[in-house]
C-alpha atoms as a PDB file:
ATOM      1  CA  UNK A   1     -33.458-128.704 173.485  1.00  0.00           C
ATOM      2  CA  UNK A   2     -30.435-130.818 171.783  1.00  0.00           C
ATOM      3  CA  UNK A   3     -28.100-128.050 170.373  1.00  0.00           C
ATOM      4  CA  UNK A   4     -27.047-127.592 166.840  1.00  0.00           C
ATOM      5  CA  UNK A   5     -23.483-128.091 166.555  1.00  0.00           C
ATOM      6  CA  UNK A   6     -22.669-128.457 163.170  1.00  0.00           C
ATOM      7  CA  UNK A   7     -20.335-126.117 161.547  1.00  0.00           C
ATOM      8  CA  UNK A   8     -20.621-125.022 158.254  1.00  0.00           C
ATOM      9  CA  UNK A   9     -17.272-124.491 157.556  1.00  0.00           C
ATOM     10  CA  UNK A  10     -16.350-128.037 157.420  1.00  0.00           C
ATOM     11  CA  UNK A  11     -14.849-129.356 154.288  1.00  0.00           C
ATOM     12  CA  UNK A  12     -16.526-132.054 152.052  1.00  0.00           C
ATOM     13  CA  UNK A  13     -14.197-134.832 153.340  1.00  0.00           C
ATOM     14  CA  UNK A  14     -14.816-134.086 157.286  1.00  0.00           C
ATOM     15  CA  UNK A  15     -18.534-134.156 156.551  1.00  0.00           C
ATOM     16  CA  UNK A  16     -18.735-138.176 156.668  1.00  0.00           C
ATOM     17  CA  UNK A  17     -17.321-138.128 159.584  1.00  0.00           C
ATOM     18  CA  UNK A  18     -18.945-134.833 161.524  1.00  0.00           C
ATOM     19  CA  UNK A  19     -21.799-136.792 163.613  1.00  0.00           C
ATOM     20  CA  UNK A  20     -24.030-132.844 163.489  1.00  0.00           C
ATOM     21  CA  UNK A  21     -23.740-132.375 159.480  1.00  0.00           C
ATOM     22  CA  UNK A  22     -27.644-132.201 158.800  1.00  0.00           C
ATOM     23  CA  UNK A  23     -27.041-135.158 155.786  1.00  0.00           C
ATOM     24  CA  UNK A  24     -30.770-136.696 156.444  1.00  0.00           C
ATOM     25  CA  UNK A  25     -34.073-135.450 154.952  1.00  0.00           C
ATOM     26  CA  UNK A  26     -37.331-135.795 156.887  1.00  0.00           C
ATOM     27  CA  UNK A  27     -38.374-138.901 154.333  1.00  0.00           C
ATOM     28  CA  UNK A  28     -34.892-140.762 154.797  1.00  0.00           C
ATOM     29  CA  UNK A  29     -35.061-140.242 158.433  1.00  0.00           C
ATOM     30  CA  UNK A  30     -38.428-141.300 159.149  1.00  0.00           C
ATOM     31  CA  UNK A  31     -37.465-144.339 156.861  1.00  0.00           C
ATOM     32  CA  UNK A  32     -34.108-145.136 158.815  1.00  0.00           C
ATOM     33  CA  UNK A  33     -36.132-144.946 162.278  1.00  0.00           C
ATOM     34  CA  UNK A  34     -39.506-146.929 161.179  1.00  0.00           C
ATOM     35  CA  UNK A  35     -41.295-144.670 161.948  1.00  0.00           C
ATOM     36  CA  UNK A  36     -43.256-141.450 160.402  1.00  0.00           C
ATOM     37  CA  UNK A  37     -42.444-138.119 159.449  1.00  0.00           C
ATOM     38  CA  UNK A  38     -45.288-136.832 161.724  1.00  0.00           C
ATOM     39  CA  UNK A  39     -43.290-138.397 164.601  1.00  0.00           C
ATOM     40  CA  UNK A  40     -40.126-136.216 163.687  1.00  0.00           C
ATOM     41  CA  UNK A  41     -42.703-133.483 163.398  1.00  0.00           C
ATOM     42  CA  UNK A  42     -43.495-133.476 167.126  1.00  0.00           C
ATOM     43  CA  UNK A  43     -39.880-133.717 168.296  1.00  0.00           C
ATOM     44  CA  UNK A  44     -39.286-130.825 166.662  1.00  0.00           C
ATOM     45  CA  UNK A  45     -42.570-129.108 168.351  1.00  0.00           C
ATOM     46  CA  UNK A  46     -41.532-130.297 171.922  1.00  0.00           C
ATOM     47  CA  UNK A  47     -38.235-128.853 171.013  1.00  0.00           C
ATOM     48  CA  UNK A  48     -36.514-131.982 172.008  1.00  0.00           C
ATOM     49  CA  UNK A  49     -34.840-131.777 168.504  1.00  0.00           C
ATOM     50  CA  UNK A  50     -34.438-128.825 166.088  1.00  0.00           C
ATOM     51  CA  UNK A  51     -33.027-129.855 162.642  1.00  0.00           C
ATOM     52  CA  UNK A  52     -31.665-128.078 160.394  1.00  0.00           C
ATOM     53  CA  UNK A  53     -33.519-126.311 157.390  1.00  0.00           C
ATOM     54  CA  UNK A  54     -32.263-126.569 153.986  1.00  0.00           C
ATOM     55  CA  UNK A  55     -32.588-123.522 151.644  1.00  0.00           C
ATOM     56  CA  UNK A  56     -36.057-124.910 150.317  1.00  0.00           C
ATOM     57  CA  UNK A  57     -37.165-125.042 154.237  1.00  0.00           C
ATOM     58  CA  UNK A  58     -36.994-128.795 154.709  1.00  0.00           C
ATOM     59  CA  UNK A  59     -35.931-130.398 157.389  1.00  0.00           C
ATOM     60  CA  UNK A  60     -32.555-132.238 157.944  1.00  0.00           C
ATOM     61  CA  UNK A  61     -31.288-134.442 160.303  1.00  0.00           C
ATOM     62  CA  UNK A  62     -27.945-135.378 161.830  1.00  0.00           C
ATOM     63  CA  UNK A  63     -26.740-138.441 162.812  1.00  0.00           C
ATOM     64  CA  UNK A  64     -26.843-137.014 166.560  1.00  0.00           C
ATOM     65  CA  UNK A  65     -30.580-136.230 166.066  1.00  0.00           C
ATOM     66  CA  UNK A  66     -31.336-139.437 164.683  1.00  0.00           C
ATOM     67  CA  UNK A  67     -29.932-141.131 167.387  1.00  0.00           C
ATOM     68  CA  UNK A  68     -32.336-139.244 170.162  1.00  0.00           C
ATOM     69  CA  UNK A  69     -35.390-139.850 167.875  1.00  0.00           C
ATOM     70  CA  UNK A  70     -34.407-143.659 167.876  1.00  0.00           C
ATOM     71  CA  UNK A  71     -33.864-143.423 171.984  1.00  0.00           C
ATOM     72  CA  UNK A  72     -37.596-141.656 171.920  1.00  0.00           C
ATOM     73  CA  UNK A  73     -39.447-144.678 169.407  1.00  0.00           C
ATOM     74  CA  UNK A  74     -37.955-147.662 171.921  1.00  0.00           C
ATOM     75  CA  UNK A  75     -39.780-145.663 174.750  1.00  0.00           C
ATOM     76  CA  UNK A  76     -42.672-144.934 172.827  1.00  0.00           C
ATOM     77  CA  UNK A  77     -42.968-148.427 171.243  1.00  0.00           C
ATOM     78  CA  UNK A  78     -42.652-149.753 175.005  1.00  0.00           C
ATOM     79  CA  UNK A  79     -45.867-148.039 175.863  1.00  0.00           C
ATOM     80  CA  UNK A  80     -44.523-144.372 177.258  1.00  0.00           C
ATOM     81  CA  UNK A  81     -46.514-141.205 175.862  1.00  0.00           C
ATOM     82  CA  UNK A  82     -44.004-139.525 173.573  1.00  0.00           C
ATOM     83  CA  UNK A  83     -43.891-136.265 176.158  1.00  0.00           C
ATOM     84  CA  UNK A  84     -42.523-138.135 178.943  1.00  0.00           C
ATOM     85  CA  UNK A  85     -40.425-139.729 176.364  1.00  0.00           C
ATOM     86  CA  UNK A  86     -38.600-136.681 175.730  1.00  0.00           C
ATOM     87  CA  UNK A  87     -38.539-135.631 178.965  1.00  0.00           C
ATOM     88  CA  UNK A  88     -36.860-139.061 179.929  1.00  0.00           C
ATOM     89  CA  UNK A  89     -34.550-138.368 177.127  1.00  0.00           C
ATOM     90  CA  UNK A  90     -33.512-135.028 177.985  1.00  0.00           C
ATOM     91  CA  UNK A  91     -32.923-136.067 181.942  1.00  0.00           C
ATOM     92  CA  UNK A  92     -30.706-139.025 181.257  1.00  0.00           C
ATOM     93  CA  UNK A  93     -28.749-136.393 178.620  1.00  0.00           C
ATOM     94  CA  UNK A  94     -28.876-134.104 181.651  1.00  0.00           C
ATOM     95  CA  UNK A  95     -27.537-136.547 184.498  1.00  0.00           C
ATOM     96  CA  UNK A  96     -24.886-138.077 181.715  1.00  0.00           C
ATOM     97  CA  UNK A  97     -23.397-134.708 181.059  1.00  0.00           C
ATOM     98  CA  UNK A  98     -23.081-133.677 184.500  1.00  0.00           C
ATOM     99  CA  UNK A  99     -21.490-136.924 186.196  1.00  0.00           C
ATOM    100  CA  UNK A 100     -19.173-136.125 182.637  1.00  0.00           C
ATOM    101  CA  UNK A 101     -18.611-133.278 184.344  1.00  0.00           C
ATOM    102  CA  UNK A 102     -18.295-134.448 188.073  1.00  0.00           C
ATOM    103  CA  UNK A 103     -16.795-137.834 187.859  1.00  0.00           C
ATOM    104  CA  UNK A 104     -17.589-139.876 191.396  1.00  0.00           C
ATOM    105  CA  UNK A 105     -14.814-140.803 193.366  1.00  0.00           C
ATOM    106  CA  UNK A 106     -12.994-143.759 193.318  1.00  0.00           C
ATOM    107  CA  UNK A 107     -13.962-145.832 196.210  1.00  0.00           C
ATOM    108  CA  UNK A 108     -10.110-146.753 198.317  1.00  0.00           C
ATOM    109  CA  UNK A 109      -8.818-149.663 198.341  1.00  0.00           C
END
């Protein structure tokens, strides 16, 4: 569902910075989040996030992804089934990007 942006053409240097670059194994990730690998597992098999695969076929995570999986484990931990989760997830993504796109108007005044 989230895109893969990252470009492999970016130098060493812009890597710290580049919020896609896949930089996180499954272990560090699920350590960063509290939470378990299995749980990184099924975002990937709702498709809510699709990380990266390293030449060995491991997983890794961007910044970006770990961000969602965070946003999904406060709705989870607060009692929501992890499918709604992501579907909550991927609506407020939805509605952000398109009032990005289609500011409201300024009331006048």
């Amino acid at each position: 569902m989230i895109p893969d942006q990252y470009d492999p053409a970016t130098s060493a240097v812009d890597k710290f910075d580049d919020e896609n670059y896949p930089g996180y194994t499954m272990g560090r990730a699920a350590e960063m989040l509290g939470t378990t690998q299995n749980f990184l597992r099924s975002l990937d098999e709702v498709g809510l996030i699709t990380p990266q695969r390293s030449t060995g076929g491991h997983r890794r995570y961007s910044r970006h992804q770990l961000r969602i999986a965070a946003r999904v484990r406060r709705l989870v931990d607060e009692g929501t089934a992890i499918d709604a989760a992501c579907r909550i997830i991927t609506l407020e993504d939805q509605l952000h990007e398109a009032q990005r796109r289609n500011p409201s108007p300024q009331p006048a005044g």
